[in-house]
N, C-alpha and C. Protein backbone atom coordinates (compact mmCIF):
# COMPACT_ATOMS: atom_id res chain seq x y z
N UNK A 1 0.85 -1.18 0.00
CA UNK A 1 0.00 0.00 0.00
C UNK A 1 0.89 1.24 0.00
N UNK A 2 0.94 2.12 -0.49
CA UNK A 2 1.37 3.03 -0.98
C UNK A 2 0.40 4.43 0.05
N UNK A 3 1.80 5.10 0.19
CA UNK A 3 0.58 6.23 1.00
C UNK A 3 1.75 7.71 0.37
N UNK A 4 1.26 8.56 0.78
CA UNK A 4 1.82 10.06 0.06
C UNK A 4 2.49 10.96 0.98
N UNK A 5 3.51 11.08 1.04
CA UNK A 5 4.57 12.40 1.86
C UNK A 5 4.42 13.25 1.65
N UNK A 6 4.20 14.49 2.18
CA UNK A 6 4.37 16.11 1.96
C UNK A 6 4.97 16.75 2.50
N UNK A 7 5.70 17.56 1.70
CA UNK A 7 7.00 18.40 2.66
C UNK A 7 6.52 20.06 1.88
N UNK A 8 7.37 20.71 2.82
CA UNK A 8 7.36 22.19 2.19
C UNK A 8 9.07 22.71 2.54
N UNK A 9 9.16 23.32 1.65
CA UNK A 9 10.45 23.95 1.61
C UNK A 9 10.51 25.63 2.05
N UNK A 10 10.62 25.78 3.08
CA UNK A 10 11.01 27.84 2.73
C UNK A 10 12.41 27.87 3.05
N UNK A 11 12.83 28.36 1.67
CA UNK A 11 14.18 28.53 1.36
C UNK A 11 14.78 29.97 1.76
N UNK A 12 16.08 29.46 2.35
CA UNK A 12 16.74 30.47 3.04
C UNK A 12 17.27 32.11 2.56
N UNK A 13 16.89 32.85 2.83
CA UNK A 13 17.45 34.55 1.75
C UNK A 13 18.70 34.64 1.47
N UNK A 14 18.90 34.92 0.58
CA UNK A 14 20.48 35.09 0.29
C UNK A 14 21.08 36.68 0.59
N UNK A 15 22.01 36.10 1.71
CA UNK A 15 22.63 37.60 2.66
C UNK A 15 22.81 38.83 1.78
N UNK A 16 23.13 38.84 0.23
CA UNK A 16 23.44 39.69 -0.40
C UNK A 16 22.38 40.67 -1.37
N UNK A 17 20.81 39.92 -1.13
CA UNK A 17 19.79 40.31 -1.31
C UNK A 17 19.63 40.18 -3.06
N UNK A 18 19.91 39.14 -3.06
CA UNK A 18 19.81 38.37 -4.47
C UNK A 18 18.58 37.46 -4.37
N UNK A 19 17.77 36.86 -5.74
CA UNK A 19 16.64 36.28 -5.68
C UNK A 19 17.14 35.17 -5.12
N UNK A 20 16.39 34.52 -4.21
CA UNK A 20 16.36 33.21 -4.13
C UNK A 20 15.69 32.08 -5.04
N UNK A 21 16.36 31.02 -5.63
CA UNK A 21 16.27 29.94 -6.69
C UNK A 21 15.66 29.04 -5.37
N UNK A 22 14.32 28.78 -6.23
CA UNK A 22 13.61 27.74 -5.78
C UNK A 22 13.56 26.66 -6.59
N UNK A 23 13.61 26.77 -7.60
CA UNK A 23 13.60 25.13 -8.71
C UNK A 23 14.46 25.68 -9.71
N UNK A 24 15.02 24.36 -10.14
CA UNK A 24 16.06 24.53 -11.04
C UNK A 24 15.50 24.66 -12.99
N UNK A 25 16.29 24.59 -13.63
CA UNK A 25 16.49 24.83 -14.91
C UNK A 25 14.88 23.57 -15.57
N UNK A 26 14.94 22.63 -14.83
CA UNK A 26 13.96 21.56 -15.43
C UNK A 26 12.80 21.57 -14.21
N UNK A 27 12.56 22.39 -13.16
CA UNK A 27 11.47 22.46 -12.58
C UNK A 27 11.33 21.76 -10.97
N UNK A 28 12.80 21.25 -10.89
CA UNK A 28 13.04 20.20 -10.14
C UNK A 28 13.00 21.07 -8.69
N UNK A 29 12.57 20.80 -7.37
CA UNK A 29 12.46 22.14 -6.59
C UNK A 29 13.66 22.09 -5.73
N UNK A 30 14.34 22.82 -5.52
CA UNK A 30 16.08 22.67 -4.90
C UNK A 30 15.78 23.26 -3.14
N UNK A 31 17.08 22.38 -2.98
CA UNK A 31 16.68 22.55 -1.59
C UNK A 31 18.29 22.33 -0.87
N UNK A 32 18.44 22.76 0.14
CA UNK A 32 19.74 23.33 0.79
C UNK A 32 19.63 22.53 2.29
N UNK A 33 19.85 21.89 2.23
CA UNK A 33 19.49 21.03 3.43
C UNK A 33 20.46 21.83 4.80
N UNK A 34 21.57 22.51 4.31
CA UNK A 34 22.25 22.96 5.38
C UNK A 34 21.55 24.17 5.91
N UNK A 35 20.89 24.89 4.86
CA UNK A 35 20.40 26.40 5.37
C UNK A 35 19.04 26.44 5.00
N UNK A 36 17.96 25.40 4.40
CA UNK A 36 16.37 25.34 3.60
C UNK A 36 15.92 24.62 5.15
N UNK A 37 14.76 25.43 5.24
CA UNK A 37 13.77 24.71 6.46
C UNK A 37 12.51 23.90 5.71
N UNK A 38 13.07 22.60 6.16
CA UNK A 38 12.02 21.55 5.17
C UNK A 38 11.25 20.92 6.81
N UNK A 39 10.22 21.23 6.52
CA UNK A 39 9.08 20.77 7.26
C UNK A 39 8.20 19.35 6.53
N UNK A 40 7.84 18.01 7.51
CA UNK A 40 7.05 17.03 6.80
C UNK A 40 5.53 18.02 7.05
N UNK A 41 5.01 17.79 5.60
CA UNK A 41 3.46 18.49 6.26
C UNK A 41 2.47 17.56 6.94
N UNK A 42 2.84 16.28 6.27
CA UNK A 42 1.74 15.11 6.86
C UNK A 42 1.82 14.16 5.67
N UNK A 43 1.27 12.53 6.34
CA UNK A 43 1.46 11.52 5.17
C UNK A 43 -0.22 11.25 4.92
N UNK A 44 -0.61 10.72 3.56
CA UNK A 44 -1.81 10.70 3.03
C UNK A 44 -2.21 9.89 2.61
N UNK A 45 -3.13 9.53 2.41
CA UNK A 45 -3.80 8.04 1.47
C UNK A 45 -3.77 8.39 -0.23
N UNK A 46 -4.09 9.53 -0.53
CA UNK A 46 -4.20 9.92 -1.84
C UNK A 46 -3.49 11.01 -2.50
N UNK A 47 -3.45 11.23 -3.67
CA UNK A 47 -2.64 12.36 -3.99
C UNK A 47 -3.98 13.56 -3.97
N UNK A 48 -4.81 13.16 -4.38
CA UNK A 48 -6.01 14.17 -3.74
C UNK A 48 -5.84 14.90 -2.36
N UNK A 49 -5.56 13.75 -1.41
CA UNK A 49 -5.79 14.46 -0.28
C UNK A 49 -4.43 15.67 0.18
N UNK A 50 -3.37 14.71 -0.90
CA UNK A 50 -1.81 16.19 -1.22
C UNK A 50 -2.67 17.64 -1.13
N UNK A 51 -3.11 17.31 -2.73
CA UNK A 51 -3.37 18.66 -3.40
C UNK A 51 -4.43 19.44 -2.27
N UNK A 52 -5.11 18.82 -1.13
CA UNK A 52 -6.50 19.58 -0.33
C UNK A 52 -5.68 20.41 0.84
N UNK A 53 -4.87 19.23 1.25
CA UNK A 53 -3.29 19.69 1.99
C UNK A 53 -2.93 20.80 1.98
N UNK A 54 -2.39 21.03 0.41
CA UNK A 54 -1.32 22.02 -0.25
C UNK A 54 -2.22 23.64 -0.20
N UNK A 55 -3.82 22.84 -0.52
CA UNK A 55 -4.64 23.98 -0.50
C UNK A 55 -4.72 24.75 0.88
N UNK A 56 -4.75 23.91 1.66
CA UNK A 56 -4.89 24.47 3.33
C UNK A 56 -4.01 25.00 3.42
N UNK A 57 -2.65 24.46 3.04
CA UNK A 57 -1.39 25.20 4.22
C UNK A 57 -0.75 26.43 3.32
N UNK A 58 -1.39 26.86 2.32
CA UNK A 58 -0.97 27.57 1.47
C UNK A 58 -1.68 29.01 2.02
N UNK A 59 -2.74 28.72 2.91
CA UNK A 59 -3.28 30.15 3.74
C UNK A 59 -2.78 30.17 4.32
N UNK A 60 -1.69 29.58 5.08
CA UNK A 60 -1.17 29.92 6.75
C UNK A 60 0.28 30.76 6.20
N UNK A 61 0.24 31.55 7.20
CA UNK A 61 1.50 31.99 7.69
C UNK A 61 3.08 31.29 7.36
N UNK A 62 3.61 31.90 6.44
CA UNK A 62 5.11 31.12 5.84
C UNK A 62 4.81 30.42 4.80
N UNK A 63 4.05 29.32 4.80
CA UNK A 63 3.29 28.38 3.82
C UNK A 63 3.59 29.17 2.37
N UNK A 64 2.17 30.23 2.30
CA UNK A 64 2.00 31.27 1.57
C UNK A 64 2.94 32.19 1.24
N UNK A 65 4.03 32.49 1.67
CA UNK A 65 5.34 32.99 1.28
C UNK A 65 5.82 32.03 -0.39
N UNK A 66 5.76 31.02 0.22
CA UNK A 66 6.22 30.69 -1.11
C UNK A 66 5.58 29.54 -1.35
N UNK A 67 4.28 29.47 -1.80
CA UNK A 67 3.05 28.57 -2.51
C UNK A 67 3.45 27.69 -3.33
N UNK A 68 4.42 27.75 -3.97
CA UNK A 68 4.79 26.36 -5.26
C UNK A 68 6.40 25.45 -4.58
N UNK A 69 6.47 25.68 -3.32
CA UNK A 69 7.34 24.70 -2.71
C UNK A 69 7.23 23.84 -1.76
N UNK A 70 6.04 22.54 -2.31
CA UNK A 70 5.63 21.97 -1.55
C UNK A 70 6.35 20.45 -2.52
N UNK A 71 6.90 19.25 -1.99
CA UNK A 71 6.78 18.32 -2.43
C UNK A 71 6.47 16.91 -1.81
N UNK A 72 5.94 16.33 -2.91
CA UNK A 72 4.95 15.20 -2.21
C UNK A 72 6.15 13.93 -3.02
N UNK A 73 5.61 12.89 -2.58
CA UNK A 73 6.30 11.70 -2.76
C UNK A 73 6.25 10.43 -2.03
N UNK A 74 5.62 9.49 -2.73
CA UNK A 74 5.08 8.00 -3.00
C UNK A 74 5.55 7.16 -2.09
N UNK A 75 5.21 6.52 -0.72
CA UNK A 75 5.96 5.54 -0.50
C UNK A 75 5.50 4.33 0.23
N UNK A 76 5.61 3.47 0.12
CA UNK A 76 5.29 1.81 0.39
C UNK A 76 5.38 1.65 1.51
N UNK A 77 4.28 1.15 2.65
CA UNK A 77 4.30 1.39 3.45
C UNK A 77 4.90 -0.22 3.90
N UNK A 78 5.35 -0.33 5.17
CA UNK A 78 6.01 -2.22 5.76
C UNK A 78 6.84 -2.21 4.84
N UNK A 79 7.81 -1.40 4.25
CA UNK A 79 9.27 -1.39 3.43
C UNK A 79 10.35 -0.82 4.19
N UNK A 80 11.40 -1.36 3.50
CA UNK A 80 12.31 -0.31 4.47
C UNK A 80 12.77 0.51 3.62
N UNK A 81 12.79 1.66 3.25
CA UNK A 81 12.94 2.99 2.22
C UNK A 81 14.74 2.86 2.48
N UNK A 82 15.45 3.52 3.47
CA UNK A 82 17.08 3.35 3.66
C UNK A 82 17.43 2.00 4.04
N UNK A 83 18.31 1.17 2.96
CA UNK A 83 19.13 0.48 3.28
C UNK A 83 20.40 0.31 3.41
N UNK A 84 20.90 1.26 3.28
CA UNK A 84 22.46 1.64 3.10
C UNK A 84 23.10 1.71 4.09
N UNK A 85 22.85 2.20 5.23
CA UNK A 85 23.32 2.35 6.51
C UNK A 85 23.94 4.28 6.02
N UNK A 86 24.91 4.88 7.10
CA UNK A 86 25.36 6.17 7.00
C UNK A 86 26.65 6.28 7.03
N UNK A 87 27.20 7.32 6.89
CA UNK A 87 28.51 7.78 7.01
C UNK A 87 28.55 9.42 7.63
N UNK A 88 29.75 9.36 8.48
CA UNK A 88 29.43 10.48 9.17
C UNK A 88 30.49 10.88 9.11
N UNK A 89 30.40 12.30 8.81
CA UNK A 89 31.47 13.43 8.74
C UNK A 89 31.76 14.43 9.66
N UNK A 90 33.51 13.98 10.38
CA UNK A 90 33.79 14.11 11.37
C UNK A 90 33.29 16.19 11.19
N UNK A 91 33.58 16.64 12.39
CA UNK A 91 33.18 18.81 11.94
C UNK A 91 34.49 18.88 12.00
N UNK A 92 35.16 19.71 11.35
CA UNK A 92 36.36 20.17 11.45
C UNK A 92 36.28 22.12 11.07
N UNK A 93 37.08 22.96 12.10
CA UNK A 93 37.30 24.17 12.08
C UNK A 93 37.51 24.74 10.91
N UNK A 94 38.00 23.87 10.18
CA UNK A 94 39.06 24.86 8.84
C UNK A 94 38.35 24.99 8.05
């Protein structure tokens, strides 16, 4: 069974007061994981219930800042999505 992810992206200002790039050259929506505040909005049964979603949170506060950076995405539920395990990168000063 398959159920639906929703995220929203509000992407971070650029200090120099340049536009901020929300999707790239093919539409794809970009995202900065070090400095983009990605919020889950909620998981769904349908892509209908995405789009009723997208409609709601698109009145609230921040949401509505930037209306076309929401993404949804498909996933199987009793699967295990990561199998890879991680790698972690030590912080270093320099």
């Amino acid at each position: 069974m398959d159920v639906h992810v929703l995220w929203h992206v509000r992407h971070a200002r650029n200090l120099d007061g340049s536009p901020t790039e929300h999707r790239d050259s093919v539409g794809e929506l970009l995202i900065d994981e070090e400095f983009d505040n990605v919020k889950l909005i909620g998981v769904y049964s349908s892509e209908q219930s995405v789009e009723s979603a997208i409609d709601r949170a698109r009145l609230r506060e921040g949401f509505r800042d930037e209306p076309d950076c929401f993404y949804s995405a498909p996933f199987n539920i009793d699967e295990d999505n990561w199998t890879d395990g991680f790698v972690s990168i030590p912080y270093s000063d320099d």
